[in-house]
Protein backbone atom coordinates (compact mmCIF):
# COMPACT_ATOMS: atom_id res chain seq x y z
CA UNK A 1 -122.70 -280.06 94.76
CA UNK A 2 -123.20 -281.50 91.42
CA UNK A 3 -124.46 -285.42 90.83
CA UNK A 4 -121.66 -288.12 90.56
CA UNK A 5 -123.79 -289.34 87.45
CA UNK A 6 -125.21 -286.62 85.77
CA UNK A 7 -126.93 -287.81 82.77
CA UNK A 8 -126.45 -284.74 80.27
CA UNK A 9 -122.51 -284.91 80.90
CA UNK A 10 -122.23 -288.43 80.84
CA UNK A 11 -124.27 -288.40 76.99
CA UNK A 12 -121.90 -286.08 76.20
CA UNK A 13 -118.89 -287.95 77.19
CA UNK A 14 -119.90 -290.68 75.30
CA UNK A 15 -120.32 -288.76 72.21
CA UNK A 16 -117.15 -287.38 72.47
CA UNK A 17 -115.81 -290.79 72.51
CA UNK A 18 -117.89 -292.22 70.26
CA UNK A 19 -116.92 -289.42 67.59
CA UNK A 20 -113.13 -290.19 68.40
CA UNK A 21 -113.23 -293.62 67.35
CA UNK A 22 -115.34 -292.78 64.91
CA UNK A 23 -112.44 -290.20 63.41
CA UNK A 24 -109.61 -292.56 64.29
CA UNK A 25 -111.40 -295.44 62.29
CA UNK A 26 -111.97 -292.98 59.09
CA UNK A 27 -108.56 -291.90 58.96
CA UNK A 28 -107.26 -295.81 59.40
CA UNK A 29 -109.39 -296.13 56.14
CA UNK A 30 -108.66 -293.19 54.40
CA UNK A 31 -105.05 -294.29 55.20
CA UNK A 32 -105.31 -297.76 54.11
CA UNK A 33 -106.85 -296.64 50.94
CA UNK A 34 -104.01 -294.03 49.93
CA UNK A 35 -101.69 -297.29 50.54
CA UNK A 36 -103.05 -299.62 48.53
CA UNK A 37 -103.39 -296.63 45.77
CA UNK A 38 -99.52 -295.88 45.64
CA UNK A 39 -98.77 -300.05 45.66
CA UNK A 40 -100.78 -300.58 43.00
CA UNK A 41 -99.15 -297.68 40.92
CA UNK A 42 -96.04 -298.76 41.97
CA UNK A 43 -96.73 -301.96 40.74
CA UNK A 44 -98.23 -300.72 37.30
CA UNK A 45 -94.87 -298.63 36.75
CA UNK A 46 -93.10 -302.21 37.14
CA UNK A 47 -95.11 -303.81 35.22
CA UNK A 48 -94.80 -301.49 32.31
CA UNK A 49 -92.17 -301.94 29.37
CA UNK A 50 -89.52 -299.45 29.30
CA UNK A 51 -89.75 -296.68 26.80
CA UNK A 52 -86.71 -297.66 24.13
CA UNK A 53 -87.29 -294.60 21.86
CA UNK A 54 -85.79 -291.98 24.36
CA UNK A 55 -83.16 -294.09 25.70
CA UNK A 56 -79.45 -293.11 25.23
């Protein structure tokens, strides 16, 4: 019968976890950042004069 606590699977459980959070935190990040990117080029485009030559 296999140990309640065995020491190999338990490492390896915590890995696991510890490699999710580590991927969910990344991705909150990488998320965050793409975000704030497309605000601030949103806000650029406001910010920006419109282009009178081309205008009808």
């Amino acid at each position: 019968m296999p140990a309640m606590f065995d020491l190999r699977r338990t490492l390896a459980a915590l890995v696991a976890v510890a490699m999710s959070a580590a991927l969910i935190v990344f991705s909150f990040i990488i998320s965050d950042t793409a975000a704030t990117q497309m605000t601030a080029a949103r806000l650029r485009c406001r910010a920006r004069p419109p282009n009178l030559r081309f205008s009808l």
